[in-house]
Protein backbone atom coordinates (compact mmCIF):
# COMPACT_ATOMS: atom_id res chain seq x y z
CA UNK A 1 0.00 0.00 0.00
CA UNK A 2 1.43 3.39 -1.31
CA UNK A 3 1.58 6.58 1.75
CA UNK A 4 -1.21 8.91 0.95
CA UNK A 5 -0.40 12.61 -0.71
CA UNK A 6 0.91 14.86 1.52
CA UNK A 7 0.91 17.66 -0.97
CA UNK A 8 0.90 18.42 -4.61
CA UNK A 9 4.95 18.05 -5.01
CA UNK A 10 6.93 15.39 -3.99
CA UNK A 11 8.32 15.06 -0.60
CA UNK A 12 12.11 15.80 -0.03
CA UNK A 13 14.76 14.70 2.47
CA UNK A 14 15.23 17.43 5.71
CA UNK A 15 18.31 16.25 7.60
CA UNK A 16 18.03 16.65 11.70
CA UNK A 17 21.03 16.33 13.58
CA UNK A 18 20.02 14.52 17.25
CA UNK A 19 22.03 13.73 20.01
CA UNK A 20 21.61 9.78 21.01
CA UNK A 21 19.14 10.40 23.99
CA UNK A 22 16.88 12.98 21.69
CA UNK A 23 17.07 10.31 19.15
CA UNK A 24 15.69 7.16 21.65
CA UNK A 25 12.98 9.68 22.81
CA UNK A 26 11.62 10.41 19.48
CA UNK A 27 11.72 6.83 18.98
CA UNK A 28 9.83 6.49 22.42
CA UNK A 29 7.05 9.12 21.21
CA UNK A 30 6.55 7.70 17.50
CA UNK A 31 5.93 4.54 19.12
CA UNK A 32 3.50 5.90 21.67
CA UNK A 33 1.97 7.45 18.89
CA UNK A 34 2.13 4.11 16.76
CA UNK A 35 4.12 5.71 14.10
CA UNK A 36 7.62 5.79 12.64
CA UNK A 37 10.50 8.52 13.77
CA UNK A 38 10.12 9.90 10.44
CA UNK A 39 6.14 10.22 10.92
CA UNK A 40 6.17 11.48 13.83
CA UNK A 41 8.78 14.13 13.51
CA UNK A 42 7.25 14.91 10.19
CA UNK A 43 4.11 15.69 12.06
CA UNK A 44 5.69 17.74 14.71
CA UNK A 45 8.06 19.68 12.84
CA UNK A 46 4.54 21.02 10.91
CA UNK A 47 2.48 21.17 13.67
CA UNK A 48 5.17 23.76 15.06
CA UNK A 49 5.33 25.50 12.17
CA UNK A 50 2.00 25.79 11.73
CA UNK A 51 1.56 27.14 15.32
CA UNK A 52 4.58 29.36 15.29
CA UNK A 53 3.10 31.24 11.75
CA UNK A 54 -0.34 31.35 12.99
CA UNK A 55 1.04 33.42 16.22
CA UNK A 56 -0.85 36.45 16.82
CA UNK A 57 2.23 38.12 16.89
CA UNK A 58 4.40 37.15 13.71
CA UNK A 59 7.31 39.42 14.57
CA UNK A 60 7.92 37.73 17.49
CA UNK A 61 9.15 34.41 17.46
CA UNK A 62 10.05 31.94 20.33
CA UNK A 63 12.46 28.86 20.29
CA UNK A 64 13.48 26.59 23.27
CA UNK A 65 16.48 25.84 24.23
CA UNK A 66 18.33 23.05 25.89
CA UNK A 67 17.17 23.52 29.79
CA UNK A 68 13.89 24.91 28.96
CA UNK A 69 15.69 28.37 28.37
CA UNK A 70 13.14 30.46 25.87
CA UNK A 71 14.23 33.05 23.56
């Protein structure tokens, strides 16, 4: 069975870079969420862009950092 469409071009690579323990816990979550690493950080990596451009305050952006630092 083929994946469905996710949009009207094809999909390309993104490369991550993760340490070994962020690795094994998105590994953990995609199989909480009965999905694949790929699926699941797919699916976040959109959701968070999605919620970062629908901000009510686009010139402001916030990323976290290691140690739950925000800037």
């Amino acid at each position: 069975m083929s994946r469905p469409c996710r949009a009207d071009a094809p999909s390309v690579p993104l490369c991550t870079r993760l340490s070994p323990a962020e690795r094994v816990r998105v590994a953990q979550a995609a199989k909480a969420n009965h999905q694949t690493p790929s699926q699941f950080a797919r699916d976040a990596l959109v959701t968070a862009a999605d919620d970062c451009l629908e901000s009510p305050s686009p010139s402001i952006r916030t990323t976290k950092l290691s140690g739950g630092l925000t800037l």
